[in-house]
C-alpha atoms as a PDB file:
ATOM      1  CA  UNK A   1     143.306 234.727 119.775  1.00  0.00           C
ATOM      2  CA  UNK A   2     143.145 231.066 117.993  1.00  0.00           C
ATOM      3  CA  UNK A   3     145.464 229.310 115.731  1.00  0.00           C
ATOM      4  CA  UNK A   4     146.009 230.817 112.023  1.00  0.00           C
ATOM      5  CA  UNK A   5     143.822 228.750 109.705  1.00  0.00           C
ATOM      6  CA  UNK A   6     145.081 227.331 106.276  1.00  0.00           C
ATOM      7  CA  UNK A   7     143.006 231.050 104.896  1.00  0.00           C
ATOM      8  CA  UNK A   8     145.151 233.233 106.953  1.00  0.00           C
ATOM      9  CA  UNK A   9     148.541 231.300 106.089  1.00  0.00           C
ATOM     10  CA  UNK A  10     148.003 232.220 102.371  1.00  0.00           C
ATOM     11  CA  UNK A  11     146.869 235.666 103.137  1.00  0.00           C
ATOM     12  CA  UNK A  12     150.170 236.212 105.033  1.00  0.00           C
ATOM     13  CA  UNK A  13     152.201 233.983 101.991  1.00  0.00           C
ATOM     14  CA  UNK A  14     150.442 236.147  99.438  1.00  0.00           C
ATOM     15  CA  UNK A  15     151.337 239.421 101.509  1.00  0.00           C
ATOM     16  CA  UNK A  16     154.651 238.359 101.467  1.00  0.00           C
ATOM     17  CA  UNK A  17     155.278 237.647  97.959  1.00  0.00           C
ATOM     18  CA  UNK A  18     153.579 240.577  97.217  1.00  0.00           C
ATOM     19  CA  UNK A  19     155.942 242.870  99.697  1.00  0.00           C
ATOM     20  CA  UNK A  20     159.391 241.089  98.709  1.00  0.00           C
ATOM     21  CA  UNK A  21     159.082 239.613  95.476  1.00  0.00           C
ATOM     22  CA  UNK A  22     159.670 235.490  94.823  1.00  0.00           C
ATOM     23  CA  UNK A  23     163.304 236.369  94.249  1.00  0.00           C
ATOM     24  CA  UNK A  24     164.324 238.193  98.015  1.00  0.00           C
ATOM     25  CA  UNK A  25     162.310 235.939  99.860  1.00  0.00           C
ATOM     26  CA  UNK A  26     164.795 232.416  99.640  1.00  0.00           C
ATOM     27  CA  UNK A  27     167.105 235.297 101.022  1.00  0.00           C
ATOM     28  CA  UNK A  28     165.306 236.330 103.850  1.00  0.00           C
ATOM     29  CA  UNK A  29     164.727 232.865 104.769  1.00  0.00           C
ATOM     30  CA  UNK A  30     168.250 232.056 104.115  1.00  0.00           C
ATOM     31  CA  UNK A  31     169.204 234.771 106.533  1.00  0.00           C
ATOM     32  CA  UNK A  32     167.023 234.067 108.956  1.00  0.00           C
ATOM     33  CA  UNK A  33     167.969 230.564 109.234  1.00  0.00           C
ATOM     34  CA  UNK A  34     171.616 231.461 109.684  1.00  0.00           C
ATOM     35  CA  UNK A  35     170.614 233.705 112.581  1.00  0.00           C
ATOM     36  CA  UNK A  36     168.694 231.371 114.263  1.00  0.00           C
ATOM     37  CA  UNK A  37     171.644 228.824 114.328  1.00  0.00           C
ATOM     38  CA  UNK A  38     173.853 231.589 115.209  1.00  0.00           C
ATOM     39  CA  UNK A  39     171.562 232.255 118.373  1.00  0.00           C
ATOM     40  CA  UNK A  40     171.149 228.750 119.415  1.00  0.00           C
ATOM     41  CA  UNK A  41     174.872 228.218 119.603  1.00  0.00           C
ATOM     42  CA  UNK A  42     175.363 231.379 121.710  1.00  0.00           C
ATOM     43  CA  UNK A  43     172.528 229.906 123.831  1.00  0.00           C
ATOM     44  CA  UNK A  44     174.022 226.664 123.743  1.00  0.00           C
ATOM     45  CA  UNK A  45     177.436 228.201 124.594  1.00  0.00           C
ATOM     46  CA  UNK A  46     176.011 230.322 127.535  1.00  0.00           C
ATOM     47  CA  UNK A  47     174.398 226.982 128.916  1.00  0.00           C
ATOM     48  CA  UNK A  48     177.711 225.186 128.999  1.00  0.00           C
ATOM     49  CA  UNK A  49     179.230 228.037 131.058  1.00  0.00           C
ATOM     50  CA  UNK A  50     176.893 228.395 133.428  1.00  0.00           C
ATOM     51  CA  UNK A  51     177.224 224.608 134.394  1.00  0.00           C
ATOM     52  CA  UNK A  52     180.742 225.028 135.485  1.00  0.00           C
ATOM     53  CA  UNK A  53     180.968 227.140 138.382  1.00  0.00           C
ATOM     54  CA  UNK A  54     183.571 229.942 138.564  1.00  0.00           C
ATOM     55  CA  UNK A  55     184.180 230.087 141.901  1.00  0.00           C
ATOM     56  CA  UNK A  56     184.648 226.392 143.651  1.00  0.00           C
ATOM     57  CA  UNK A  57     183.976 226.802 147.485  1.00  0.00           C
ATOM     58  CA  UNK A  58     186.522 225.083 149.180  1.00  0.00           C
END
């Protein structure tokens, strides 16, 4: 499979705002951008834990 092309973009835009409507889809992307901070700080949180180690070995 190649890259999406600037015609397949606006096929997939135009599905879109066909599906959703111009009003639900600053929504969507509002909620989608809130997850995807969400996840990267529970990432970011799990990567600070694992760098201190429960156990020391004495």
């Amino acid at each position: 499979m190649g890259r999406l092309g600037p015609l397949e973009i606006a096929l997939i835009v135009l599905v879109l705002l066909l599906l959703f409507g111009g009003r639900k889809i600053p929504e969507l992307m509002r909620g989608l951008g809130s997850g995807l901070k969400e996840f990267k700080k529970a990432s970011s949180a799990t990567d600070d834990d694992d760098s201190t180690p429960t156990n020391p070995v004495k």
